[in-house]
N, C-alpha and C. Protein backbone atom coordinates (compact mmCIF):
# COMPACT_ATOMS: atom_id res chain seq x y z
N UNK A 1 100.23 31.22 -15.17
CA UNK A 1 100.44 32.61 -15.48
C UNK A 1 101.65 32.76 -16.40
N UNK A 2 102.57 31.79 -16.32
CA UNK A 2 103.98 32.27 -17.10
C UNK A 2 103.31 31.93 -18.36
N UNK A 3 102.78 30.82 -18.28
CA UNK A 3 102.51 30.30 -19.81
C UNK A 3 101.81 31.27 -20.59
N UNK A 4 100.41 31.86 -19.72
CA UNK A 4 99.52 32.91 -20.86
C UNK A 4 100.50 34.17 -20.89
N UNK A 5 101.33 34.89 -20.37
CA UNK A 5 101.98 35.27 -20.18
C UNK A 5 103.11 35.35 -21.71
N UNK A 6 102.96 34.22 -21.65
CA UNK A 6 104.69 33.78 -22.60
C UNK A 6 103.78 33.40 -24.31
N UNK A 7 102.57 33.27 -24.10
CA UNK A 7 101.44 32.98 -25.37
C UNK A 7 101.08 34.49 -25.55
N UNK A 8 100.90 34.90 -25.28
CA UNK A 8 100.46 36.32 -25.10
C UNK A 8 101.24 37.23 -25.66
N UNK A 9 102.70 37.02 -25.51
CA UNK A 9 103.88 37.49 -26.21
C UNK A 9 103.88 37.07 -27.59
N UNK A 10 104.27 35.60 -27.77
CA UNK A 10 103.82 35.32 -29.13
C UNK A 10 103.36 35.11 -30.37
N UNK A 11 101.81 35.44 -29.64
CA UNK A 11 100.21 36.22 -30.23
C UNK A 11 100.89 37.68 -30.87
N UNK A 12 101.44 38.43 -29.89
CA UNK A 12 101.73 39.70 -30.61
C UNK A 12 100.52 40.22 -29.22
N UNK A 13 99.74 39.67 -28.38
CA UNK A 13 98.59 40.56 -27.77
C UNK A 13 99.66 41.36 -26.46
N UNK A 14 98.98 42.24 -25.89
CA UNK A 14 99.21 43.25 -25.07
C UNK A 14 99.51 42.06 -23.75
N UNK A 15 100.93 42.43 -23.00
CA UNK A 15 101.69 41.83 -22.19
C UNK A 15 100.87 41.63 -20.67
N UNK A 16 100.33 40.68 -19.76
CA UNK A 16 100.43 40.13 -18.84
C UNK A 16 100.31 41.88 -17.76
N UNK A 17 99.45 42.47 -17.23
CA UNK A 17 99.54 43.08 -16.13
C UNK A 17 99.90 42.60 -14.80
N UNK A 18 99.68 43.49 -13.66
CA UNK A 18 99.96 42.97 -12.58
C UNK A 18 98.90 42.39 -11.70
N UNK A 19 97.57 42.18 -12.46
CA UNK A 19 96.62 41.61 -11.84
C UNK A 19 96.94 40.49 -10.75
N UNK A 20 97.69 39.79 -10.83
CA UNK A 20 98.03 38.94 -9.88
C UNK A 20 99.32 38.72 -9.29
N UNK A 21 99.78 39.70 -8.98
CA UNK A 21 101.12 39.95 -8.27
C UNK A 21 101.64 39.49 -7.54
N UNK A 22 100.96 38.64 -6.74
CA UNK A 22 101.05 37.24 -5.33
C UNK A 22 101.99 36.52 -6.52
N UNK A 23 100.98 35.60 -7.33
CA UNK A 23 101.41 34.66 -8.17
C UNK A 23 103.07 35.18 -8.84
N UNK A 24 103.00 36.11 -9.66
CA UNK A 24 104.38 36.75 -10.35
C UNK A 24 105.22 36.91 -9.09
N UNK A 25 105.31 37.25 -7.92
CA UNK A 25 106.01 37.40 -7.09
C UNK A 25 107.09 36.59 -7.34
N UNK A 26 106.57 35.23 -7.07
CA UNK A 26 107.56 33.98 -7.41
C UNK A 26 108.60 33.72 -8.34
N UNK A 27 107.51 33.99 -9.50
CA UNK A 27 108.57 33.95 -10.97
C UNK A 27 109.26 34.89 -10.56
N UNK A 28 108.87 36.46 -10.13
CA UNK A 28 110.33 37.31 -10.33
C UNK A 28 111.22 36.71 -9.35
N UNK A 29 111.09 36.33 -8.47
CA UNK A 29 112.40 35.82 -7.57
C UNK A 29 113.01 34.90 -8.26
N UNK A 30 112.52 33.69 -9.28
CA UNK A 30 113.09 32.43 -9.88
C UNK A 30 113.48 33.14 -11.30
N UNK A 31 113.41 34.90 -11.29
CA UNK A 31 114.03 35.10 -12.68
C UNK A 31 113.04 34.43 -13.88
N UNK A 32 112.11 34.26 -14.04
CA UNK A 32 110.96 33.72 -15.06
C UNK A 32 110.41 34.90 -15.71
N UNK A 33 110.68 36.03 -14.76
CA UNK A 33 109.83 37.19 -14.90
C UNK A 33 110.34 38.85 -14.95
N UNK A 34 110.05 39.86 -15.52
CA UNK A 34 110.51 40.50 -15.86
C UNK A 34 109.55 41.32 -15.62
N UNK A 35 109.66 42.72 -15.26
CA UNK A 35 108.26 43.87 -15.33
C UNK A 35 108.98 45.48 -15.66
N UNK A 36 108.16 45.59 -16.25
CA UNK A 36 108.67 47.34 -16.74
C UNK A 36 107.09 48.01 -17.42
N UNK A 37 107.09 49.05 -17.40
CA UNK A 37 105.76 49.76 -17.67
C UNK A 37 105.64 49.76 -19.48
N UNK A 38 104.43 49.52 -19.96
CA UNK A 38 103.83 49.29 -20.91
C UNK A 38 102.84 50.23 -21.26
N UNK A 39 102.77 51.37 -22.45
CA UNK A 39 101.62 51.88 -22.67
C UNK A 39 100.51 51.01 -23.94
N UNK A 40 99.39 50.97 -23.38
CA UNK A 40 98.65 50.04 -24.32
C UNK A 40 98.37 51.26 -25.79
N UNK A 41 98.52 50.58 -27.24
CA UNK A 41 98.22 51.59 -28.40
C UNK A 41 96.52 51.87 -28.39
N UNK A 42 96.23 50.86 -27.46
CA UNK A 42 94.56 50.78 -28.39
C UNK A 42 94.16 51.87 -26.99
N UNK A 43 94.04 51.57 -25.68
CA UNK A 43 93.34 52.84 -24.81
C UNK A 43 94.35 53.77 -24.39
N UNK A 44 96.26 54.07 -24.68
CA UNK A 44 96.45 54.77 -24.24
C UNK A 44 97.31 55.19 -22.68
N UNK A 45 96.62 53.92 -22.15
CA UNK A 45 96.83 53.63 -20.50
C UNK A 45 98.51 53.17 -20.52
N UNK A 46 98.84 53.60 -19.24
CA UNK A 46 100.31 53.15 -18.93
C UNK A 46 100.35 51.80 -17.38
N UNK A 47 100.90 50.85 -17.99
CA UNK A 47 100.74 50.06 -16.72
C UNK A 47 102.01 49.06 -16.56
N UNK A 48 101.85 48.54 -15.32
CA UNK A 48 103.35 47.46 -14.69
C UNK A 48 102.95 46.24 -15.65
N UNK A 49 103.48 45.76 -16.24
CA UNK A 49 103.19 44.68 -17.26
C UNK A 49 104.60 43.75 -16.93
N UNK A 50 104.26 42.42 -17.08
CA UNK A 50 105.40 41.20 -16.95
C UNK A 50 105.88 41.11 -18.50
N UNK A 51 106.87 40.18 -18.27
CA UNK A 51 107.26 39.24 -19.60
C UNK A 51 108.51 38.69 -19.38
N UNK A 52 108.19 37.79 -19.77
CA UNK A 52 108.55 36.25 -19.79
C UNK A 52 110.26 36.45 -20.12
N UNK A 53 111.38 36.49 -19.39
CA UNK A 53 112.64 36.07 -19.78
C UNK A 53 113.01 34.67 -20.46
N UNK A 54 113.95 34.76 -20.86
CA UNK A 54 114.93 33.41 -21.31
C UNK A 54 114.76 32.58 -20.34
N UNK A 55 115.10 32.67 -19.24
CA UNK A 55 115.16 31.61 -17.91
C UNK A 55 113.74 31.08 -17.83
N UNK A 56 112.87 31.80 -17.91
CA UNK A 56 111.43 31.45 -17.84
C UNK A 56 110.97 30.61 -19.09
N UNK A 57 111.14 31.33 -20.29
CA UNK A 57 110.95 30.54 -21.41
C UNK A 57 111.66 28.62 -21.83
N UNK A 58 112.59 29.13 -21.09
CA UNK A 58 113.77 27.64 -20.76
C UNK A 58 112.90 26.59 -20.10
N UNK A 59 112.37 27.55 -19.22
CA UNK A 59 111.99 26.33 -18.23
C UNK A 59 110.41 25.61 -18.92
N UNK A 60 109.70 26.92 -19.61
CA UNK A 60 108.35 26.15 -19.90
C UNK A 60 108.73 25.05 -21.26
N UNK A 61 109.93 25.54 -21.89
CA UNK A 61 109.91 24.31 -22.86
C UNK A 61 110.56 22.76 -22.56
N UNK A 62 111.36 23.06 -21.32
CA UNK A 62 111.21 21.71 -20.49
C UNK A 62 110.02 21.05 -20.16
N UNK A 63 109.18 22.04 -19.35
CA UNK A 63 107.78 21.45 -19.16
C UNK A 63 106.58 20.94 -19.93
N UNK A 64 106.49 21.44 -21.13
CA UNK A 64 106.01 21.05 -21.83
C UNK A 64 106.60 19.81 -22.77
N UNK A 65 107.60 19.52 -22.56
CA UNK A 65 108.29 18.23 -23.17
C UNK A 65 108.14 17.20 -22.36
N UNK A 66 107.79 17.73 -20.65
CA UNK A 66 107.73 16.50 -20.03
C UNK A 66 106.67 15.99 -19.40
């Protein structure tokens, strides 16, 4: 989740909802994760959307190096 999450950002596409909130739970406690409300341009809708902090981003480019 952090990763599509953190690709998703970089795409430029519309940010990570709270569809799976169990999962994000975690990251927000380990600081990976961030949430604040998002209105989408294309339908309009207002929703709890994630994204990816520094601490989070830190950590996936460790992971992916290793």
């Amino acid at each position: 989740m952090l990763m599509d999450c953190h690709e998703r950002e970089l795409m430029g596409q519309e940010p990570c909802n709270t569809y799976k909130t169990q999962t994000a739970r975690g990251l927000i406690i380990r600081n990976f994760f961030t949430s604040r409300m998002y209105t989408s341009p294309t339908t309009g809708k207002t929703y709890m959307a994630f994204y990816v902090t520094e601490a989070g981003k830190e950590y996936l480019h460790k992971y992916t190096r290793s």
